[in-house]
Protein backbone atom coordinates (compact mmCIF):
# COMPACT_ATOMS: atom_id res chain seq x y z
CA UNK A 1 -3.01 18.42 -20.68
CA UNK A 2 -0.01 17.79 -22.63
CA UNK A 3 2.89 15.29 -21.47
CA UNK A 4 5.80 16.33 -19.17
CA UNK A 5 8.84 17.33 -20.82
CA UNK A 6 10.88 14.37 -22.26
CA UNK A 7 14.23 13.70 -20.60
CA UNK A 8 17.37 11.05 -20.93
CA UNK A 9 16.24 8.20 -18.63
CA UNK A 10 17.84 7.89 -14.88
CA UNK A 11 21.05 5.50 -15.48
CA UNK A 12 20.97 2.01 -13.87
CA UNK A 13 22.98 3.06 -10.81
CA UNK A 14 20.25 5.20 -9.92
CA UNK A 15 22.26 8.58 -9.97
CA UNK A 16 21.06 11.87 -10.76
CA UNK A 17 22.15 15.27 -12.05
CA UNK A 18 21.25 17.94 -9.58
CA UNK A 19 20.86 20.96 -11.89
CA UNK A 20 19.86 21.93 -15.36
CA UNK A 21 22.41 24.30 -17.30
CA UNK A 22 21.30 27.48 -16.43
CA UNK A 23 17.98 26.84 -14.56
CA UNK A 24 19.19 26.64 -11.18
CA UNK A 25 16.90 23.46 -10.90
CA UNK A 26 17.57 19.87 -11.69
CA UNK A 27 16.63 18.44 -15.12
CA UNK A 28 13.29 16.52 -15.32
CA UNK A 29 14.53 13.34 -14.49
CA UNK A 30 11.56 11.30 -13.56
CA UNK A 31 7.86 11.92 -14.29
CA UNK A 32 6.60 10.82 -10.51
CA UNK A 33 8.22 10.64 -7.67
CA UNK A 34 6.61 8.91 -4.56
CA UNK A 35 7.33 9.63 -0.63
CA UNK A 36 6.80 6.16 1.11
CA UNK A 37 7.55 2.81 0.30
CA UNK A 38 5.14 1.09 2.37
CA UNK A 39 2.28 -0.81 0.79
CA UNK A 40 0.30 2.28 -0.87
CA UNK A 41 3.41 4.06 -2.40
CA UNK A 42 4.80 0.31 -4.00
CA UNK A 43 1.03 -0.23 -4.72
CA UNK A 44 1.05 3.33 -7.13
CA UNK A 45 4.56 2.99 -8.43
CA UNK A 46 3.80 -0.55 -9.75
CA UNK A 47 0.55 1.10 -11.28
CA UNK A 48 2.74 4.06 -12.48
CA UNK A 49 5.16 1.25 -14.41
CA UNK A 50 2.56 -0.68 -15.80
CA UNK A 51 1.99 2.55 -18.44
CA UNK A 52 5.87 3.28 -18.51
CA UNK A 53 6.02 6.27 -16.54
CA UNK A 54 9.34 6.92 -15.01
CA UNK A 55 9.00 6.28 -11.34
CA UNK A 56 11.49 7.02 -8.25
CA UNK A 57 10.74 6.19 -4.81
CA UNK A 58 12.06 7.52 -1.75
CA UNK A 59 12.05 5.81 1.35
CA UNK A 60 13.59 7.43 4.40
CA UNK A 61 13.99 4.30 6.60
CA UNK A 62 17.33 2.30 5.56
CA UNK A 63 15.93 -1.04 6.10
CA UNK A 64 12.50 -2.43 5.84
CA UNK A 65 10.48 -2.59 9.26
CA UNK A 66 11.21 -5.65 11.26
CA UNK A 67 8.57 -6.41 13.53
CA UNK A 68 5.98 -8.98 12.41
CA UNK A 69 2.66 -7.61 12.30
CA UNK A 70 -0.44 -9.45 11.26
CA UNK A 71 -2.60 -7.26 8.89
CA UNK A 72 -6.04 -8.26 7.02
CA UNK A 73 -6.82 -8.06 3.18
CA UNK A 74 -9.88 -7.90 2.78
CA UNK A 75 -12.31 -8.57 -0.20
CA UNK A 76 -11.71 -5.46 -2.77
CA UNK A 77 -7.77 -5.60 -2.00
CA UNK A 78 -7.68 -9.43 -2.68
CA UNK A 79 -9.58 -8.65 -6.07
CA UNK A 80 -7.39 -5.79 -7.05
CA UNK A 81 -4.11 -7.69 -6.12
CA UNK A 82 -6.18 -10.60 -8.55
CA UNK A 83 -6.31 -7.94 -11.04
CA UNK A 84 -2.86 -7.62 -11.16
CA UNK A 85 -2.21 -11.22 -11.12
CA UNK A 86 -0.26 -10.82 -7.52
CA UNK A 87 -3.02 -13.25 -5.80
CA UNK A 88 -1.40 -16.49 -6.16
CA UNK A 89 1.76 -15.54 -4.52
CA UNK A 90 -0.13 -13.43 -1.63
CA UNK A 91 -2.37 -16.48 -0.85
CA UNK A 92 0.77 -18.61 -0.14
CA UNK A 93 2.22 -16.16 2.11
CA UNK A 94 -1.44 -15.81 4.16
CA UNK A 95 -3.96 -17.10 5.53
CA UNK A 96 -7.79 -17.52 4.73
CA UNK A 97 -11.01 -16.87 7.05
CA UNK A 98 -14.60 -16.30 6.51
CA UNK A 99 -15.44 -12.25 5.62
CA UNK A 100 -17.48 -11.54 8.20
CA UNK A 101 -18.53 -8.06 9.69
CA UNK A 102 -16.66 -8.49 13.00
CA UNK A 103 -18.22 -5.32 13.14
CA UNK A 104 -16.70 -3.70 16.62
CA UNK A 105 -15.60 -7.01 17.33
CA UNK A 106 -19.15 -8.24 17.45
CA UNK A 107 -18.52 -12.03 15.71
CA UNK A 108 -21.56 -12.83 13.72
CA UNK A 109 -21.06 -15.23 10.58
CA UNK A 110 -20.43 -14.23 7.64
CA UNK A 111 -23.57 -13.21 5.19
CA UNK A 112 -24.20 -15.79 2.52
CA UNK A 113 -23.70 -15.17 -1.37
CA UNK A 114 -21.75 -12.22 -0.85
CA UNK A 115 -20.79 -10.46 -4.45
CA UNK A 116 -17.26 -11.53 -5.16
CA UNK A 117 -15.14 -14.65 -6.37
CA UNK A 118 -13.30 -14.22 -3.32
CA UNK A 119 -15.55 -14.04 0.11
CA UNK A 120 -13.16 -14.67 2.79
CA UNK A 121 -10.19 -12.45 4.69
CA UNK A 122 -6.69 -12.67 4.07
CA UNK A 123 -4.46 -12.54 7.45
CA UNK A 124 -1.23 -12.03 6.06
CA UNK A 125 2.65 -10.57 7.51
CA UNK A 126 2.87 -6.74 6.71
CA UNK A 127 6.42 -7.07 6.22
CA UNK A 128 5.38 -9.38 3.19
CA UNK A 129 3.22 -7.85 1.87
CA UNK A 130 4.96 -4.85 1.55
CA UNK A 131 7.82 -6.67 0.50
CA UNK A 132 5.91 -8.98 -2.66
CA UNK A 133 4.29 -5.35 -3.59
CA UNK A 134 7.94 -3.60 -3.97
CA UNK A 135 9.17 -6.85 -5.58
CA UNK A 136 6.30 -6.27 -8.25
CA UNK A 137 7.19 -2.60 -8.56
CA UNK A 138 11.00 -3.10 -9.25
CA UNK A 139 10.09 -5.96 -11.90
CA UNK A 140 8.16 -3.73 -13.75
CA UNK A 141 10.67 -1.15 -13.52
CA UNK A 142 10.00 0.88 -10.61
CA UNK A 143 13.48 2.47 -8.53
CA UNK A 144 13.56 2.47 -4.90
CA UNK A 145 15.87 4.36 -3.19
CA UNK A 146 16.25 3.83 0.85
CA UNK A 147 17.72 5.83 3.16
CA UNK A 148 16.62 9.56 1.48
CA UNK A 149 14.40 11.67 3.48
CA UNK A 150 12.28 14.27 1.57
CA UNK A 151 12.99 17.62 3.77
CA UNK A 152 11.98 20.46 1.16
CA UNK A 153 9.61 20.64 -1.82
CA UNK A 154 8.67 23.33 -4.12
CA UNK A 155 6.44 23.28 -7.53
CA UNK A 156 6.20 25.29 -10.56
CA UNK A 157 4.21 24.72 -13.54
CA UNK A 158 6.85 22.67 -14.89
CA UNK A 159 7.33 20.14 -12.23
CA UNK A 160 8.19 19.97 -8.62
CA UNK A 161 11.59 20.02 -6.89
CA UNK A 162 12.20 17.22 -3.64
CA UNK A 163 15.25 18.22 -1.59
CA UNK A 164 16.68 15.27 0.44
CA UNK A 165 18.24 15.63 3.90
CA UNK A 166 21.42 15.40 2.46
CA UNK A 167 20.87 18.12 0.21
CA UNK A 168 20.22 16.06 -3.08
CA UNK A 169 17.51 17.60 -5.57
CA UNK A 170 15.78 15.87 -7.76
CA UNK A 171 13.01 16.81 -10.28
CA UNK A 172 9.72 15.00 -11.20
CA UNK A 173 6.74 16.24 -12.65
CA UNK A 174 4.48 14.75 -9.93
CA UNK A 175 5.09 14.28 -6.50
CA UNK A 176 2.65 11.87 -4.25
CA UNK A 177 3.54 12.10 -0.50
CA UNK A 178 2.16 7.73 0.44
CA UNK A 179 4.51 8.61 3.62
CA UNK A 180 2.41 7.60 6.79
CA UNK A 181 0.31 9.45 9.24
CA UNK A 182 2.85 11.76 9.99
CA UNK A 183 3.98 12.92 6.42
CA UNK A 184 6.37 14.76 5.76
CA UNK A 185 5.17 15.75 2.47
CA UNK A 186 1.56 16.82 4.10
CA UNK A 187 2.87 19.39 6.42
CA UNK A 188 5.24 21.10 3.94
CA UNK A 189 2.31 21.72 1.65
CA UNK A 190 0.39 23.50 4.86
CA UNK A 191 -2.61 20.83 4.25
CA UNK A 192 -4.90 20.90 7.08
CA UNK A 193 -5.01 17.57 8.67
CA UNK A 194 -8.26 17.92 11.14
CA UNK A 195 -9.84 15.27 13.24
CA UNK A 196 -9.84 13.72 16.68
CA UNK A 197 -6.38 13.62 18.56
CA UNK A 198 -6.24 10.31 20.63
CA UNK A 199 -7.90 10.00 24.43
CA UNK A 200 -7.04 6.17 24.57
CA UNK A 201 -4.29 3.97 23.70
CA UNK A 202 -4.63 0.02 23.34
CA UNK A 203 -1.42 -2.38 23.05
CA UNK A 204 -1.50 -5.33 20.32
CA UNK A 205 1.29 -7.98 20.04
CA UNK A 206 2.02 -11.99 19.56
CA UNK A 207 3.45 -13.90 22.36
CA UNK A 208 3.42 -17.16 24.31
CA UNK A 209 1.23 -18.05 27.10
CA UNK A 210 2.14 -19.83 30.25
CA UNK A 211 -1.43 -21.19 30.83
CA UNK A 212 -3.70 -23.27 29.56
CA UNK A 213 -5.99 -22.06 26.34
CA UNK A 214 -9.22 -22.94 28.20
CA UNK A 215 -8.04 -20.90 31.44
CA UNK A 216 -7.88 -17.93 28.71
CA UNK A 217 -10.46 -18.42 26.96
CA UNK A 218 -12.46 -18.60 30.72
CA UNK A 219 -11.06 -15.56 32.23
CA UNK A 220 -11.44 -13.18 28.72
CA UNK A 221 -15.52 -14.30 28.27
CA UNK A 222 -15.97 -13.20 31.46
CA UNK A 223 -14.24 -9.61 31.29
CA UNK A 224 -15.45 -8.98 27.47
CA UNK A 225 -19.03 -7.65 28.94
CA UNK A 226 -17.13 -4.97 30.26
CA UNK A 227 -14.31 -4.62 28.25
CA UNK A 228 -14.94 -5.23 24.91
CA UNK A 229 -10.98 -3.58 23.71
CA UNK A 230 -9.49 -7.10 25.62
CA UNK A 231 -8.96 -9.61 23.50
CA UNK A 232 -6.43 -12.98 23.47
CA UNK A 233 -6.82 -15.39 21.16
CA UNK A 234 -4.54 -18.33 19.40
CA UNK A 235 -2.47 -17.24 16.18
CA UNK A 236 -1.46 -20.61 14.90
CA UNK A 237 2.35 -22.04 16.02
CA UNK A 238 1.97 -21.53 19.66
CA UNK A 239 1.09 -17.96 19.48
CA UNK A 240 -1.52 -15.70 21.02
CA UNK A 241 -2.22 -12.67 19.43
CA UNK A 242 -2.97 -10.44 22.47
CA UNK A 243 -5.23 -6.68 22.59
CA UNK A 244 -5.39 -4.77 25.84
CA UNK A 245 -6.65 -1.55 27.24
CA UNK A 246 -3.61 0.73 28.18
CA UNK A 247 -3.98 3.20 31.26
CA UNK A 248 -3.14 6.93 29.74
CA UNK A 249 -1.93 7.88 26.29
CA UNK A 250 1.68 6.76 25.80
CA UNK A 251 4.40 8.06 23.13
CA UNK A 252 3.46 5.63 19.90
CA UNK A 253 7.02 6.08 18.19
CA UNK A 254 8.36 3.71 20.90
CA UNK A 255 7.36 0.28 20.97
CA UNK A 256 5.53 -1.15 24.76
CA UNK A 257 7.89 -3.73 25.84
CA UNK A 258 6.41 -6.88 27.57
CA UNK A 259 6.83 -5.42 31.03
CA UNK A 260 4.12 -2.73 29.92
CA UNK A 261 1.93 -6.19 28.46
CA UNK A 262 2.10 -7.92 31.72
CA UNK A 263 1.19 -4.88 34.00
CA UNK A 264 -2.09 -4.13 31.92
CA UNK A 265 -3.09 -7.42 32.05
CA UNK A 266 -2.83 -8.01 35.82
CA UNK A 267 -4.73 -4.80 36.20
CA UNK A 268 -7.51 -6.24 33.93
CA UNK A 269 -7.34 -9.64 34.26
CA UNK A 270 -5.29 -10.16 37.97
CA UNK A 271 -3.19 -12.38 36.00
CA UNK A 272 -0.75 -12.08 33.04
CA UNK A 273 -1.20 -15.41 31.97
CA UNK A 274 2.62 -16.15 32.11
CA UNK A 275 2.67 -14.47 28.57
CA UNK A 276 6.54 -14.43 27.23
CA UNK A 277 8.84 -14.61 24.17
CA UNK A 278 6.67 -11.64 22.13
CA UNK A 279 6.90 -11.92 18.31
CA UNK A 280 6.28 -8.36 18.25
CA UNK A 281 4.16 -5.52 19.92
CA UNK A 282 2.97 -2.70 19.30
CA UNK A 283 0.60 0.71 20.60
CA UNK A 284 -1.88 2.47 18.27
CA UNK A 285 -4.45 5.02 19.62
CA UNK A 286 -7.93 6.54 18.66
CA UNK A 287 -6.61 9.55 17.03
CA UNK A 288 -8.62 10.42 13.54
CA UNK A 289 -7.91 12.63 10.96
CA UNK A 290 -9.00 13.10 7.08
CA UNK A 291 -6.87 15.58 4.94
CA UNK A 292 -8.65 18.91 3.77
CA UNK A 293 -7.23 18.04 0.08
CA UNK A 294 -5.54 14.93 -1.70
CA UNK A 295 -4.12 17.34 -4.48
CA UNK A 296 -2.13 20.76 -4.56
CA UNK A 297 -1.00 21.32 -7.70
CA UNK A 298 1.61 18.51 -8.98
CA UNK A 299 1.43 17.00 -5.62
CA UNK A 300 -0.84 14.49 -4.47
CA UNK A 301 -1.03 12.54 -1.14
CA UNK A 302 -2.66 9.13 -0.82
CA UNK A 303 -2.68 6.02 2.51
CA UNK A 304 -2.28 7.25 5.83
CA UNK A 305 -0.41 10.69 4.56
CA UNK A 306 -4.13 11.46 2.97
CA UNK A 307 -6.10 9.63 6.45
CA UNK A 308 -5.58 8.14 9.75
CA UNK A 309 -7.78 5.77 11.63
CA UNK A 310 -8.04 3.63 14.72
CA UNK A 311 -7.24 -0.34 13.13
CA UNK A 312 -10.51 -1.18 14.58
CA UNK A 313 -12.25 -3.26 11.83
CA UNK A 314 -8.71 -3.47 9.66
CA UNK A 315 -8.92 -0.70 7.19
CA UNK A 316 -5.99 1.12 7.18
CA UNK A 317 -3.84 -0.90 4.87
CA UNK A 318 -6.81 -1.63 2.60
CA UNK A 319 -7.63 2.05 1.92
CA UNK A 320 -4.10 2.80 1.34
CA UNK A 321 -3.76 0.42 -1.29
CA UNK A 322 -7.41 0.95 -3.01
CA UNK A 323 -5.96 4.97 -2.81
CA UNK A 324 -2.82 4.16 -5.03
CA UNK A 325 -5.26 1.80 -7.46
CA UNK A 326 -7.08 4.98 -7.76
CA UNK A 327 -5.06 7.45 -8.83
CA UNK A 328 -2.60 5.27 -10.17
CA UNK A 329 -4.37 5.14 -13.63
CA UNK A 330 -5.18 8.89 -13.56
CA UNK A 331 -1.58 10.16 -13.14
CA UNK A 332 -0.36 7.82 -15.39
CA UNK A 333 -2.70 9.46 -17.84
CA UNK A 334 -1.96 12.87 -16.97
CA UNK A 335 1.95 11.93 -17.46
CA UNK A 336 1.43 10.60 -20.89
CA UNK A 337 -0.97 13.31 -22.02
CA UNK A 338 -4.45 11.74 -23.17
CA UNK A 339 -6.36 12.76 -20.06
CA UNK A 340 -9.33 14.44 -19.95
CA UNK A 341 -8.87 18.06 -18.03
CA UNK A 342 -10.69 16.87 -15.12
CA UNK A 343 -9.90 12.90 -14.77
CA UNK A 344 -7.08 13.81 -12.35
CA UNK A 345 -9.09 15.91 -9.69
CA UNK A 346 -12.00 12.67 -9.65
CA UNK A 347 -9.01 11.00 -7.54
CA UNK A 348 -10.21 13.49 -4.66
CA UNK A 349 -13.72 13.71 -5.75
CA UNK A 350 -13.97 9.94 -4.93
CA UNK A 351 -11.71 8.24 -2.58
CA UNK A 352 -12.11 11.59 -0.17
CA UNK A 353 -15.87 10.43 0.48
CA UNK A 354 -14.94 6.61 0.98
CA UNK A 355 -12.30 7.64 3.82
CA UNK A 356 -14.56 10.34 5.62
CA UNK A 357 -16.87 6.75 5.53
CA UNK A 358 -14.20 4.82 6.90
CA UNK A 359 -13.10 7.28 9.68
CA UNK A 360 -16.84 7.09 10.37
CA UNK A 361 -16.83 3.67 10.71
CA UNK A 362 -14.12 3.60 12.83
CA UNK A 363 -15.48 6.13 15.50
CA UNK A 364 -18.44 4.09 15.47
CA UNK A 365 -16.74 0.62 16.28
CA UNK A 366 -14.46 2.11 19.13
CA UNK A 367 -17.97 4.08 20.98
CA UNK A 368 -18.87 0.62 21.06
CA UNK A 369 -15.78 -0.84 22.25
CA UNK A 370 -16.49 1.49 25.75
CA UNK A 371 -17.49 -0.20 28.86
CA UNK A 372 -19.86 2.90 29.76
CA UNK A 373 -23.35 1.76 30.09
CA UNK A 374 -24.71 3.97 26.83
CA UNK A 375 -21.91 2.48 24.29
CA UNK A 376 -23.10 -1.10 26.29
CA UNK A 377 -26.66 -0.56 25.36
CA UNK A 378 -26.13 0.27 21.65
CA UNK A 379 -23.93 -2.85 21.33
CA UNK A 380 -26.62 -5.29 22.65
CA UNK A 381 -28.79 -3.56 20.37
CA UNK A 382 -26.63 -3.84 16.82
CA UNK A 383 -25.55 -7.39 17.97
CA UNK A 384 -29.47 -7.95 17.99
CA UNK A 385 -30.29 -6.24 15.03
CA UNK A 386 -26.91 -8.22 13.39
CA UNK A 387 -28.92 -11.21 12.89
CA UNK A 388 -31.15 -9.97 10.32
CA UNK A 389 -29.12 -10.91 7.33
CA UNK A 390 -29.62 -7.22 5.67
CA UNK A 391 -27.66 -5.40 8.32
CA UNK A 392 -24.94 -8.12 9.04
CA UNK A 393 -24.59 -7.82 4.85
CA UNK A 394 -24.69 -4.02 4.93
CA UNK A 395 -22.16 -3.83 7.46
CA UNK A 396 -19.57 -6.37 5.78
CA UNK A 397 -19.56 -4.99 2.42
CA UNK A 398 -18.77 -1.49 4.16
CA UNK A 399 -15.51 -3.29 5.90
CA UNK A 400 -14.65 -5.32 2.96
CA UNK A 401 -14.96 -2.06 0.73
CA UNK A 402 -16.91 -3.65 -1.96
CA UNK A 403 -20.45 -2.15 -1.21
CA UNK A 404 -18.88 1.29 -2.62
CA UNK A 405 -20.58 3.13 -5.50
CA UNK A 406 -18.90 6.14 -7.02
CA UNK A 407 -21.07 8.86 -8.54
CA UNK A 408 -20.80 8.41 -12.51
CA UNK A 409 -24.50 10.19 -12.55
CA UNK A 410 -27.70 8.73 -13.03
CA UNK A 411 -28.17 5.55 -14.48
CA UNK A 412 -27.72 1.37 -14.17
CA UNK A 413 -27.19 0.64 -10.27
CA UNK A 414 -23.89 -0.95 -11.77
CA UNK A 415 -22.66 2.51 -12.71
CA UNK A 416 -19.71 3.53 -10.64
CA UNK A 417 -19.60 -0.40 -9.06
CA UNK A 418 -16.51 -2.63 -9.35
CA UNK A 419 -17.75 -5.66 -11.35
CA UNK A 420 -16.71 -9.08 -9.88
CA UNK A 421 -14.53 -11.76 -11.17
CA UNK A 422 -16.34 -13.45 -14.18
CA UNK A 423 -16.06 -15.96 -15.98
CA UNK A 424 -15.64 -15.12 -19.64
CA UNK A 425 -14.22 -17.15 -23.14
CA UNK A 426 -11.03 -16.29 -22.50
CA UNK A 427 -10.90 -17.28 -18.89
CA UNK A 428 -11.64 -14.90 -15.63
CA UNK A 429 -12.82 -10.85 -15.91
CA UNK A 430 -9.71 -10.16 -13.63
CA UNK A 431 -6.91 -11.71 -16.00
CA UNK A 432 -7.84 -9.13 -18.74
CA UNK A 433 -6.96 -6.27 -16.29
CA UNK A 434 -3.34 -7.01 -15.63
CA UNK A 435 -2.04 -4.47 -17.92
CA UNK A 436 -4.14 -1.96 -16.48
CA UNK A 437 -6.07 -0.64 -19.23
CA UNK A 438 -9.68 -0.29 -19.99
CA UNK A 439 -11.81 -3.41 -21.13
CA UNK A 440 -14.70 -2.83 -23.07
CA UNK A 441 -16.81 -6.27 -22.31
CA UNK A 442 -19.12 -6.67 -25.56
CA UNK A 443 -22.27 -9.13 -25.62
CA UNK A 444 -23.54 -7.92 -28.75
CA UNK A 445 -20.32 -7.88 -30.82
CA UNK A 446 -21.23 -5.05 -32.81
CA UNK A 447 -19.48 -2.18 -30.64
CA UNK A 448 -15.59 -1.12 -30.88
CA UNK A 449 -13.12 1.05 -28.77
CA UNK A 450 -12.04 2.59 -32.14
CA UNK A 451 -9.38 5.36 -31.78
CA UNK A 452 -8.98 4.43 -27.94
CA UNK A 453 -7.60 0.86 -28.67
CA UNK A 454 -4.56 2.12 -27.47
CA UNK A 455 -5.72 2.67 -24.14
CA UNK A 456 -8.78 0.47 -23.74
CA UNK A 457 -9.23 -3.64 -24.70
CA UNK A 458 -11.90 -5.08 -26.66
CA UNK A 459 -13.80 -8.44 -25.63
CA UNK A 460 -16.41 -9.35 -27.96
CA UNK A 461 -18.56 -12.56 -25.63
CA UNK A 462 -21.94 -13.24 -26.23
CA UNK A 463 -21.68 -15.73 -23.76
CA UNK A 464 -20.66 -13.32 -20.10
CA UNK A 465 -22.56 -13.52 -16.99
CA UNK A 466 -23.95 -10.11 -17.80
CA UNK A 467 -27.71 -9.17 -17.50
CA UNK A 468 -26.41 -6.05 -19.75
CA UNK A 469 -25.74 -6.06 -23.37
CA UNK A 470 -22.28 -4.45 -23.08
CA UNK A 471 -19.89 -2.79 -19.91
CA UNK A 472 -17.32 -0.18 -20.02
CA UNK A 473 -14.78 -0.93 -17.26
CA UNK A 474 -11.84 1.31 -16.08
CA UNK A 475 -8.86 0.22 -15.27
CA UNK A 476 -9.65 0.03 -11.57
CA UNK A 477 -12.62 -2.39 -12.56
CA UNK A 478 -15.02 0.46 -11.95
CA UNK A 479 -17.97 0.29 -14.36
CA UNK A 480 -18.19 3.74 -16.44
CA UNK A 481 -20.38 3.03 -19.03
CA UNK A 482 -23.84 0.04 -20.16
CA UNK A 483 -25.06 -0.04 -22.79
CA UNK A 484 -24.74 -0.82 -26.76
CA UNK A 485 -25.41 2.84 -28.85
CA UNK A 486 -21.77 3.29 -29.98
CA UNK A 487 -22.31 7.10 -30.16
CA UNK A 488 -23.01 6.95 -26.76
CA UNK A 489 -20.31 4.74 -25.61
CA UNK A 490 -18.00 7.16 -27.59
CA UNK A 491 -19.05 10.15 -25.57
CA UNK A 492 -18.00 7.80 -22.18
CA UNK A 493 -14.59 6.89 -23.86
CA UNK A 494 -13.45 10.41 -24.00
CA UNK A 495 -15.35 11.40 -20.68
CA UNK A 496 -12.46 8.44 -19.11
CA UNK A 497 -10.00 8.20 -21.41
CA UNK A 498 -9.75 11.27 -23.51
CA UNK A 499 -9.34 12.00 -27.17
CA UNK A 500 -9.11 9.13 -29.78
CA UNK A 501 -6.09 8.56 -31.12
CA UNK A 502 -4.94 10.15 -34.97
């Protein structure tokens, strides 16, 4: 496909034209514009930038969320944010603890020698993380405009027009709705959304206690046989980071205030522990739902617009962001013209799979979060058959996202696998990546990238912890190609990255 339409780039104050000279549309002003500036949509703009494609995004909230919520990175998001060289500054901001299953809150340890440079969880602020992503969008050139609500769109061949609710227009050739469970951008494309609505809500927060920790710690091991969803535990500085069973289903765009805390815990518990000065709380229910389609046309949806979960096991922000690193490359191609016909629609064709996995995963843990006798019986069964190191293994490399293997078609088990952190001459496999290109990794040093040089790196190393005489990474760190017949090789280049240069 060719490139979009070149156009005068947006001015600095971020103000835009609303229509072409006789077109009755604005000019093509930008070549994406994204819906969402949570964590997925400043994920995919900042993958957008790093191949200089114009990039607006739209955030309808005026001011960045304020309640503190404690989320989990786990293992593939730490190694793509190490890809990206973002690491360093997310590890100062979080903090570290063994990857283990914690599979429906069963706690087993975590399996020995798992495959990555990085085996351990990341608890780390949302607001931060959201905030060091946009940071690293906006440095490479990303805009972000809050306060502009997306209320219309339409597509043409062309490009696609976003109305804003104060009757702005603006024109992109790509639209990606990254904005939340209830997206906007989903609904006005008639996408069916289908799934489980929710039958039980749960309330999460921080707070104080007014009792001793071994009181707590007394009381919860006693209730946990029959109510696995309760859970209170000490965050660091004082804090308890409390989970709760809620009676009924309540409305989850309000907040619960501590009143509703304390009442569900007497009702559990007959106490509320003296719990007080909340950091922040929050409701989130069972409901699950997987979109019929990630792509109509020039419009693309990724994060919780594409899929929504139960948090149970801490995959929601994860998938959102391995989404964006996704299609990220792939649009970016398709904006500046050198991909293949079909390397756009393999965004669908692979993270679809790995959510309907996910939301499989997640009805799984929460049957076994029941206290019905059935649900009790499987869960003294897996927590059995969790000590054999295979299924505890299994289990964690689901949750920590890096046991997934896209299908490339036959060949090496390491086809369609992210390859780990390395060590190589020059260093770690990882700080090759940062300018998100392809990396040919070469132990023979007879192969070349040729007329793709533009879009894929060269590392000639005799000397890499490879069993395989030579790997052809994406730009997601997905291996595409092993090998060493440069023929061949050549026939995976333009499979990925399309036609050679000149």
């Amino acid at each position: 496909m060719h490139s979009l339409p070149s156009s005068a780039e947006p001015s600095s104050t971020g103000t835009v034209e609303r229509y072409s000279t006789g077109t009755g549309r604005p000019p093509l002003r930008y070549d994406v514009i994204i819906a969402g500036c949570g964590p997925t949509g400043a994920m995919l703009a900042a993958e957008l930038r790093l191949h200089d494609v114009r990039v607006l995004v739209l955030e309808k909230e005026t001011e960045p969320v304020s309640f503190v919520r404690i989320v989990g990175l786990h293992i593939r998001s730490i190694e793509l944010l190490a890809m990206r060289g973002l690491l360093e500054r997310v590890l100062e901001r979080g903090r570290r603890r063994p990857a283990g299953a914690y599979f429906a809150a069963i706690d087993k340890p975590a399996p020995e020698g798992l495959d990555t440079a990085h085996p351990y969880l990341l608890g780390i602020p949302q607001p931060v993380i959201v905030q060091l992503l946009e940071q690293h969008a906006i440095a490479l050139g990303a805009q972000v405009r809050r306060g502009a609500a997306v209320t219309a769109v339409e597509q043409d061949d062309a490009g696609v027009t976003v109305a804003l609710a104060d009757g702005e227009q603006l024109r992109a050739g790509y639209l990606v709705g990254c904005d939340g469970g209830r997206s906007t951008v989903r609904k006005l494309l008639g996408v069916g959304f289908p799934g489980e609505p929710s039958r039980t809500e749960t309330l999460m927060g921080e707070m104080a206690v007014g009792v001793p920790h071994e009181e707590i710690a007394a009381k919860v091991a006693e209730l946990r046989e029959t109510h696995q969803r309760l859970d209170i535990r000490p965050f660091g500085e004082g804090m308890y980071r409390v989970v709760i069973p809620a009676v009924g289903v309540g409305n989850r765009a309000q907040p619960p205030t501590l009143d509703d805390f304390q009442q569900e815990l007497r009702a559990i518990a007959g106490t509320d522990f003296g719990v007080h000065s909340p950091r922040w709380l929050s409701r989130f229910g069972d409901a699950t739902r997987l979109a019929e389609r990630y792509r109509v046309g020039r419009v693309l949806l990724a994060g919780d617009a594409a899929h929504i979960h139960p948090p149970i096991g801490g995959q929601g922000l994860n998938l959102g962001v391995q989404d964006a690193f996704n299609l990220g490359w792939k649009l970016a191609a398709q904006v500046r013209g050198w991909a293949p016909d079909t390397l756009l629609d393999t965004y669908q064709d692979e993270r679809h799979p790995v959510a309907a996995d996910v939301l499989d995963v997640t009805r799984a843990q929460m049957e076994l979060l029941s206290a019905e006798p059935g649900p009790r019986a499987v869960r003294r069964l897996l927590t059995e058959l969790m000590g054999f190191d295979e299924v505890n293994r299994h289990l964690a490399e689901k949750i920590a996202a890096i046991g997934i293997r896209y299908d490339f078609g036959a060949g090496h088990d390491l086809i369609g696998r992210r390859l780990r952190d390395i060590d190589v001459k020059q260093g770690r496999l990882y700080g090759l990546l940062r300018r998100g290109r392809g990396l040919l990794l070469d132990r023979t040093e007879r192969l070349t990238v040729g007329g793709w040089a533009d879009r894929v790196d060269y590392l000639g190393d005799p000397t890499v912890e490879l069993d395989v005489p030579c790997v052809l990474l994406r730009p997601d760190g997905y291996v595409a190609w092993i090998g060493e017949d440069q023929q061949d090789l050549d026939g995976h280049l333009s499979r990925w990255f399309g036609r050679p240069a000149g």
